[in-house]
Protein backbone atom coordinates (compact mmCIF):
# COMPACT_ATOMS: atom_id res chain seq x y z
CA UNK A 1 6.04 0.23 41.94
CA UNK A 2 6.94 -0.35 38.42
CA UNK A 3 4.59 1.58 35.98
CA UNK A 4 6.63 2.04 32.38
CA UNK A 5 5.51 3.41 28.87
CA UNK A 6 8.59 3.99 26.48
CA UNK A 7 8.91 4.43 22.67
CA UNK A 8 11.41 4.61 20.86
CA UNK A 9 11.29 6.41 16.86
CA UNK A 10 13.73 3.44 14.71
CA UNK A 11 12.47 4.56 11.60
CA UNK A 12 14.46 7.80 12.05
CA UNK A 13 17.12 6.30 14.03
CA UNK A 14 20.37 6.34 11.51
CA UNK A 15 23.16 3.94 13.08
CA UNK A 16 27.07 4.48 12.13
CA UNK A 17 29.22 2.07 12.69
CA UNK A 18 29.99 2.48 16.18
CA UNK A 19 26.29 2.65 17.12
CA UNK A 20 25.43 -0.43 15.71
CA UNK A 21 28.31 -2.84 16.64
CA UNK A 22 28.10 -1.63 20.15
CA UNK A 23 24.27 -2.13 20.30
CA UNK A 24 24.98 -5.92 18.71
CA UNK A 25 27.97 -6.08 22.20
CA UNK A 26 24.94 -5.41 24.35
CA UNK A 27 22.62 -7.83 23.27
CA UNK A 28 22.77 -11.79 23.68
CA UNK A 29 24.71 -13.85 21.09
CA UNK A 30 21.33 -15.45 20.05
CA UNK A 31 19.96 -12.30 19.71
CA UNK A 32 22.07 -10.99 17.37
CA UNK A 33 22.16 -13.75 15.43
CA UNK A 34 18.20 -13.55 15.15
CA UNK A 35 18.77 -9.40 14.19
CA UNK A 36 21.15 -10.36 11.38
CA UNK A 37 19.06 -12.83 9.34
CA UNK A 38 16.62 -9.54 9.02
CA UNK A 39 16.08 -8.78 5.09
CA UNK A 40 15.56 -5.22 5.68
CA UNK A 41 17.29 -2.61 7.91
CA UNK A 42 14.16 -1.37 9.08
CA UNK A 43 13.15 -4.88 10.44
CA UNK A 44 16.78 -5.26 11.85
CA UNK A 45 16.39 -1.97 13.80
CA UNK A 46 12.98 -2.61 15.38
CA UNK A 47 14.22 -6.01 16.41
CA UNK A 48 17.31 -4.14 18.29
CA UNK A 49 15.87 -1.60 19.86
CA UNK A 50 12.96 -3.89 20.92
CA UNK A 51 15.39 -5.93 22.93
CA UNK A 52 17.82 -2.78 24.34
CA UNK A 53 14.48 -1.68 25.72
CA UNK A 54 13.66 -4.77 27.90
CA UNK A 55 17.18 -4.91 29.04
CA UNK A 56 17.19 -1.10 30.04
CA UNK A 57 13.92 -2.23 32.15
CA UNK A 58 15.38 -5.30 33.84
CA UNK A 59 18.85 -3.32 34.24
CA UNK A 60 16.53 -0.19 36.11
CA UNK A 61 14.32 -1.88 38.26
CA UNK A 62 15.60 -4.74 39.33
CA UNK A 63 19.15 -5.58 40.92
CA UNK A 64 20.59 -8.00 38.05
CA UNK A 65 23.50 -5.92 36.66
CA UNK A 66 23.35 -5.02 32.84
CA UNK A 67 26.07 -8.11 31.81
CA UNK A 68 23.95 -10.74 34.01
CA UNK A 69 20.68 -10.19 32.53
CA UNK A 70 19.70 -13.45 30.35
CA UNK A 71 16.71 -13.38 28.62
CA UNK A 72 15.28 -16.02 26.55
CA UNK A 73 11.50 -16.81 24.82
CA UNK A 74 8.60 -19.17 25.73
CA UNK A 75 7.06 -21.25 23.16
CA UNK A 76 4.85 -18.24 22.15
CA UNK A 77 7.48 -15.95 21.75
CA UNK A 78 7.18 -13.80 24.70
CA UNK A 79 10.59 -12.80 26.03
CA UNK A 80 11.14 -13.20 29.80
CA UNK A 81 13.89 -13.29 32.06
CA UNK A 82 15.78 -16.82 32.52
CA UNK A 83 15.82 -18.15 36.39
CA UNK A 84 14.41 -15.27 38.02
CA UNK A 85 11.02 -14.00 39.28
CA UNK A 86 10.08 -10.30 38.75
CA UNK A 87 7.72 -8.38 40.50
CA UNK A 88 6.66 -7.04 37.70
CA UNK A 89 5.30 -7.91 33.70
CA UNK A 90 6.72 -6.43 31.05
CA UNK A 91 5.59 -6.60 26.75
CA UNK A 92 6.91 -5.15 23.56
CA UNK A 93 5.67 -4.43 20.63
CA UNK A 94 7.13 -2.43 17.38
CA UNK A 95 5.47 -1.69 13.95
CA UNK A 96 5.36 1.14 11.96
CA UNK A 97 8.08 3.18 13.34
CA UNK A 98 8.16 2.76 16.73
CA UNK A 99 9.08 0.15 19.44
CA UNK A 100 7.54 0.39 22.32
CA UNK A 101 7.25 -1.52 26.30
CA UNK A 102 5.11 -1.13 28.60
CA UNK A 103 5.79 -2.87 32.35
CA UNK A 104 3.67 -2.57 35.32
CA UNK A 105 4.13 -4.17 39.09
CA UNK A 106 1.89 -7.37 40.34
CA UNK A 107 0.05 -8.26 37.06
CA UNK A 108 0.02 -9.30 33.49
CA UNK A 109 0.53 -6.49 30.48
CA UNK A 110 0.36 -6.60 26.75
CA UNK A 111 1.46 -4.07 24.74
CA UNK A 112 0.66 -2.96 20.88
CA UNK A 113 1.42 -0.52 18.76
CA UNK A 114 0.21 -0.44 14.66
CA UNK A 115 0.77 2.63 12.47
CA UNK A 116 -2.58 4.77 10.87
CA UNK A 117 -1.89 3.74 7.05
CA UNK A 118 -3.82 2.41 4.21
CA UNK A 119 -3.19 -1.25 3.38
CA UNK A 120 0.01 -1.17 0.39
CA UNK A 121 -1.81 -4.20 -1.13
CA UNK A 122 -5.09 -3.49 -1.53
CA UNK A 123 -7.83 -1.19 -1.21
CA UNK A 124 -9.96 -0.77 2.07
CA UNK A 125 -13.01 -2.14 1.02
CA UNK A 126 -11.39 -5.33 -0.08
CA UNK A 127 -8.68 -5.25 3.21
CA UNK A 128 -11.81 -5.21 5.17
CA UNK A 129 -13.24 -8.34 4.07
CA UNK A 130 -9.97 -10.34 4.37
CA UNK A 131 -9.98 -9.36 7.67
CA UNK A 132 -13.91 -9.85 8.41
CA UNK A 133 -14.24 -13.12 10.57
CA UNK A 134 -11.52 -11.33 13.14
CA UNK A 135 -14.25 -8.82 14.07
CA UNK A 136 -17.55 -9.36 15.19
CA UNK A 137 -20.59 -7.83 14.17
CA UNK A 138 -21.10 -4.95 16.90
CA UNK A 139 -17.37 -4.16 15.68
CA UNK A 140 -17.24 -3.95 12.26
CA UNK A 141 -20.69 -1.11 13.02
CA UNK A 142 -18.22 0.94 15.23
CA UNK A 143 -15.38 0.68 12.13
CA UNK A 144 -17.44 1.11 9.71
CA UNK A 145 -19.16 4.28 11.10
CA UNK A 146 -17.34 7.04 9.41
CA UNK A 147 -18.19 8.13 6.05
CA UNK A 148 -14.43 8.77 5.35
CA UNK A 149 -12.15 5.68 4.66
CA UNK A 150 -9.14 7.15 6.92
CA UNK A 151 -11.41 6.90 9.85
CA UNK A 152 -12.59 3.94 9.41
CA UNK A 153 -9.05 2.74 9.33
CA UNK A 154 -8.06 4.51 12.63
CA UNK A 155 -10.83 2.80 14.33
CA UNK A 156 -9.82 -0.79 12.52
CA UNK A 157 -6.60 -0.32 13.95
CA UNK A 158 -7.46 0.88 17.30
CA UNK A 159 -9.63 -2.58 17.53
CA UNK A 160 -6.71 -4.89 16.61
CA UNK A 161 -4.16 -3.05 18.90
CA UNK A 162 -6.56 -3.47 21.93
CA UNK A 163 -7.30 -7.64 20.34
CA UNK A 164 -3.37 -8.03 20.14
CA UNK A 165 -2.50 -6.50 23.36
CA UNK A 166 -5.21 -8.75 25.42
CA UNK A 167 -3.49 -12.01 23.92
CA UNK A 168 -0.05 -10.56 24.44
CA UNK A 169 -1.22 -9.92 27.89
CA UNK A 170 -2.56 -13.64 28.64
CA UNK A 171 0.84 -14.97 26.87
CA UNK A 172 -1.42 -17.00 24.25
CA UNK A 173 -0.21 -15.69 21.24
CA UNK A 174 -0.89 -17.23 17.29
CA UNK A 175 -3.74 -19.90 17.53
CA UNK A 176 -6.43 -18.16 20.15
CA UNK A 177 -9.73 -17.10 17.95
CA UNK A 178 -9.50 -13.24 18.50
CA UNK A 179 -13.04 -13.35 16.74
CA UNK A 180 -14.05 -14.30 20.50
CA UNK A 181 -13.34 -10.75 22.01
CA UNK A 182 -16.03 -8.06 21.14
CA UNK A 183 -14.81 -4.45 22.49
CA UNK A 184 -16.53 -1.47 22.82
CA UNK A 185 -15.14 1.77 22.18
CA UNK A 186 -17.01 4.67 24.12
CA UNK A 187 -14.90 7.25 22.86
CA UNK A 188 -14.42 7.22 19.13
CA UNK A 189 -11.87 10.18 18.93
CA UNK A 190 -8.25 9.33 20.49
CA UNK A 191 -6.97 12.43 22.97
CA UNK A 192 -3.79 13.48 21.51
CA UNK A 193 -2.57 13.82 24.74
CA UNK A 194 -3.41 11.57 27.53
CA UNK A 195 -4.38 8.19 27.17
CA UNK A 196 -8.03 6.69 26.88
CA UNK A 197 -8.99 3.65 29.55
CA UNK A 198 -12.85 4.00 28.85
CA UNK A 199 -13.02 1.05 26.51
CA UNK A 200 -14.70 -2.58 27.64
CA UNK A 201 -14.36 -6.15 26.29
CA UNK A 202 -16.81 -9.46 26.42
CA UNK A 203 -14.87 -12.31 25.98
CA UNK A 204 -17.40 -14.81 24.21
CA UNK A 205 -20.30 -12.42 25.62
CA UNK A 206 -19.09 -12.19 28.98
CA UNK A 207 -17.76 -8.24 30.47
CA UNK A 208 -14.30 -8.34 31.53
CA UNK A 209 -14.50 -6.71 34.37
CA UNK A 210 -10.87 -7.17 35.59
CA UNK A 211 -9.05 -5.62 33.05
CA UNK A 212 -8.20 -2.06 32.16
CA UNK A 213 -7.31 -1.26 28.47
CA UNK A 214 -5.33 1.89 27.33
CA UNK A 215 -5.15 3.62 24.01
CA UNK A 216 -2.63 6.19 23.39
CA UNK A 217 -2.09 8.29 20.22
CA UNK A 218 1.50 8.91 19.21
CA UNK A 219 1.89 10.76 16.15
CA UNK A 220 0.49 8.99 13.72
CA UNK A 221 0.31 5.43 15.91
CA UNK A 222 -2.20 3.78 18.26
CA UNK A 223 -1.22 2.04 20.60
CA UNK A 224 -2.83 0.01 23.28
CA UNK A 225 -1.86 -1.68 26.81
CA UNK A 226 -3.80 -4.29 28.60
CA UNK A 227 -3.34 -5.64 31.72
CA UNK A 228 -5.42 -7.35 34.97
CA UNK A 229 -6.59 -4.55 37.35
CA UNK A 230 -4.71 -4.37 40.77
CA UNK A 231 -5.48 -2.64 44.15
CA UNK A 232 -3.21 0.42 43.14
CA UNK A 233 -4.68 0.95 40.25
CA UNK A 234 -7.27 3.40 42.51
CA UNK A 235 -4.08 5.11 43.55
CA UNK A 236 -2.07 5.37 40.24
CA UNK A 237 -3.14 7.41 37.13
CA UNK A 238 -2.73 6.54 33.34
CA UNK A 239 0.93 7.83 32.04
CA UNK A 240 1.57 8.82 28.83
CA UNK A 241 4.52 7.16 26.62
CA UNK A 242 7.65 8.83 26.82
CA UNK A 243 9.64 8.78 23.71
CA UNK A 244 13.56 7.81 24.29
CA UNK A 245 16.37 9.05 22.26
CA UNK A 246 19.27 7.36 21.64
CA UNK A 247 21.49 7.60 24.53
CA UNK A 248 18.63 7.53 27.23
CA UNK A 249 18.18 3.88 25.75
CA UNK A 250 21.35 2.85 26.01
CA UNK A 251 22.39 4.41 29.27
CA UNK A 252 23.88 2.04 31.97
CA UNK A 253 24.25 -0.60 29.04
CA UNK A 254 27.52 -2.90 29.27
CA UNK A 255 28.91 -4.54 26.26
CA UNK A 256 28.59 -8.31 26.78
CA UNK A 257 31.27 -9.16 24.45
CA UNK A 258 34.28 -7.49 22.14
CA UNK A 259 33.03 -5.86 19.19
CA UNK A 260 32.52 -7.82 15.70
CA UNK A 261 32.94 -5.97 12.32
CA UNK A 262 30.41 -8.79 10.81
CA UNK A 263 27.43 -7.28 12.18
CA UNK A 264 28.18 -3.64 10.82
CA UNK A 265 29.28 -5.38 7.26
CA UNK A 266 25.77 -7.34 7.33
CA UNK A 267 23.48 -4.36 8.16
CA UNK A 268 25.03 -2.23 5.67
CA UNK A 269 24.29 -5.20 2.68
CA UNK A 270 20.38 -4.79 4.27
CA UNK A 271 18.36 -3.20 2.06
CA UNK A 272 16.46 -0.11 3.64
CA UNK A 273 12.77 -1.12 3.94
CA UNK A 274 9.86 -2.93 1.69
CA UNK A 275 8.32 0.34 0.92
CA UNK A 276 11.58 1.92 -1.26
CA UNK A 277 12.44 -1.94 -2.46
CA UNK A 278 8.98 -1.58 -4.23
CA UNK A 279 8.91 2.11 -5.18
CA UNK A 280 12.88 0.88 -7.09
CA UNK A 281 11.07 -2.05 -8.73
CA UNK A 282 8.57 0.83 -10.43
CA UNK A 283 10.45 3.08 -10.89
């Protein structure tokens, strides 16, 4: 059975030379075409590593050797595996500093992950009401509940982690009113070290009964994981992320082709990340 939660830290991930072009070797040529017309390096690595993880999954549990693996996107985005049935679901997500997959046997998953930090643009109050018609009423009284501004953040996060990984889940994507799903937290405090699955959704006022939603705290990231209840879910328990390093990722990888100098020479002309490009332009 095929229960995974990794993460992966690209934010402090610092890629020589040799790092980098051998990651670009063991990705598809489309994909590292799509990783090179990233602005910033920081959007460049998330990309990467968000793709080395799904091919680490497919390469571990399942018998398609590392250099056979082809993986392409539907309509909505969401990568799967060309000409072959899995026995298992798989979703990745990556904001903030981490990347992160979650996979699980006989069902559908959806995976998010969004960092705890103030909007750069504006102030909460006023972030709050661009975002009011994606929460309903009975939410925005759960997010709202904290006299302190941080909190009410962690739980506005927390609510569009668990929205985002329910569409991932159902493969929907951009275009599906997320204003429709009302959640209910039970427990407003994340565990800092096991995950929460006490949380319930109506879907245009109707319980979901059928689905189990977890919240994990990593650092200072939420993250959440949907998927469709199964039989062995009596039998299994909640896992925790694990957090990869470097050459846990990339073990068993196989280059696909030789290695390119272009790819280094490109991510080295990236600038680092929005955040420094804007503290420059004040400074």
């Amino acid at each position: 059975m095929v229960h995974v939660r990794w993460a992966f830290n690209f934010t402090s991930w610092r890629p020589g030379q040799t790092e980098w072009t051998f990651c670009n070797q063991c990705i598809q040529k489309e994909e590292r075409e799509r990783v090179k017309k990233f602005y910033f390096t920081k959007d460049a690595k998330a990309a990467m590593i968000g793709r080395l993880l799904i091919r680490k999954l497919i390469a571990e549990y399942t018998d398609i050797p590392y250099q056979d693996i082809q993986l392409s996107r539907t309509e909505k985005g969401r990568p799967y595996v060309v000409n072959r049935s899995l026995p298992f679901d798989f979703n990745v997500s990556h904001q903030g500093d981490y990347a992160v997959i979650g996979a699980k046997s006989k069902t559908i998953i959806g995976t998010d992950v969004m960092k705890l930090e103030p909007p750069r643009s504006s102030g909460v109050s006023k972030f709050f009401d661009t975002m009011n018609r994606q929460f309903s009423e009975d939410e925005w009284k759960i997010i709202k509940s904290p006299a302190m501004e941080t909190d009410q953040l962690k739980l506005f996060f927390r609510h569009w982690c668990l929205k985002e990984s329910y569409v991932k889940a159902l493969g929907i994507g951009i275009g599906f009113e997320i204003d429709r799903l009302n959640f209910k937290l039970n427990t407003l405090n994340l565990p800092p070290d096991r995950p929460l699955t006490n949380t319930t959704l109506k879907v245009d006022n109707k319980e979901e009964k059928d689905w189990i939603f977890e919240e994990h705290l990593l650092d200072d990231h939420c993250l959440a994981v949907a998927y469709k209840k199964t039989q062995d879910d009596q039998k299994e328990t909640s896992k925790n992320f694990s957090i990869l390093d470097f050459r846990t990722l990339l073990q068993g990888a196989v280059p696909l082709c030789d290695p390119e100098d272009q790819y280094w020479n490109d991510f080295c002309n990236k600038s680092e990340n929005p955040e420094l490009l804007k503290k420059s332009n004040k400074s």
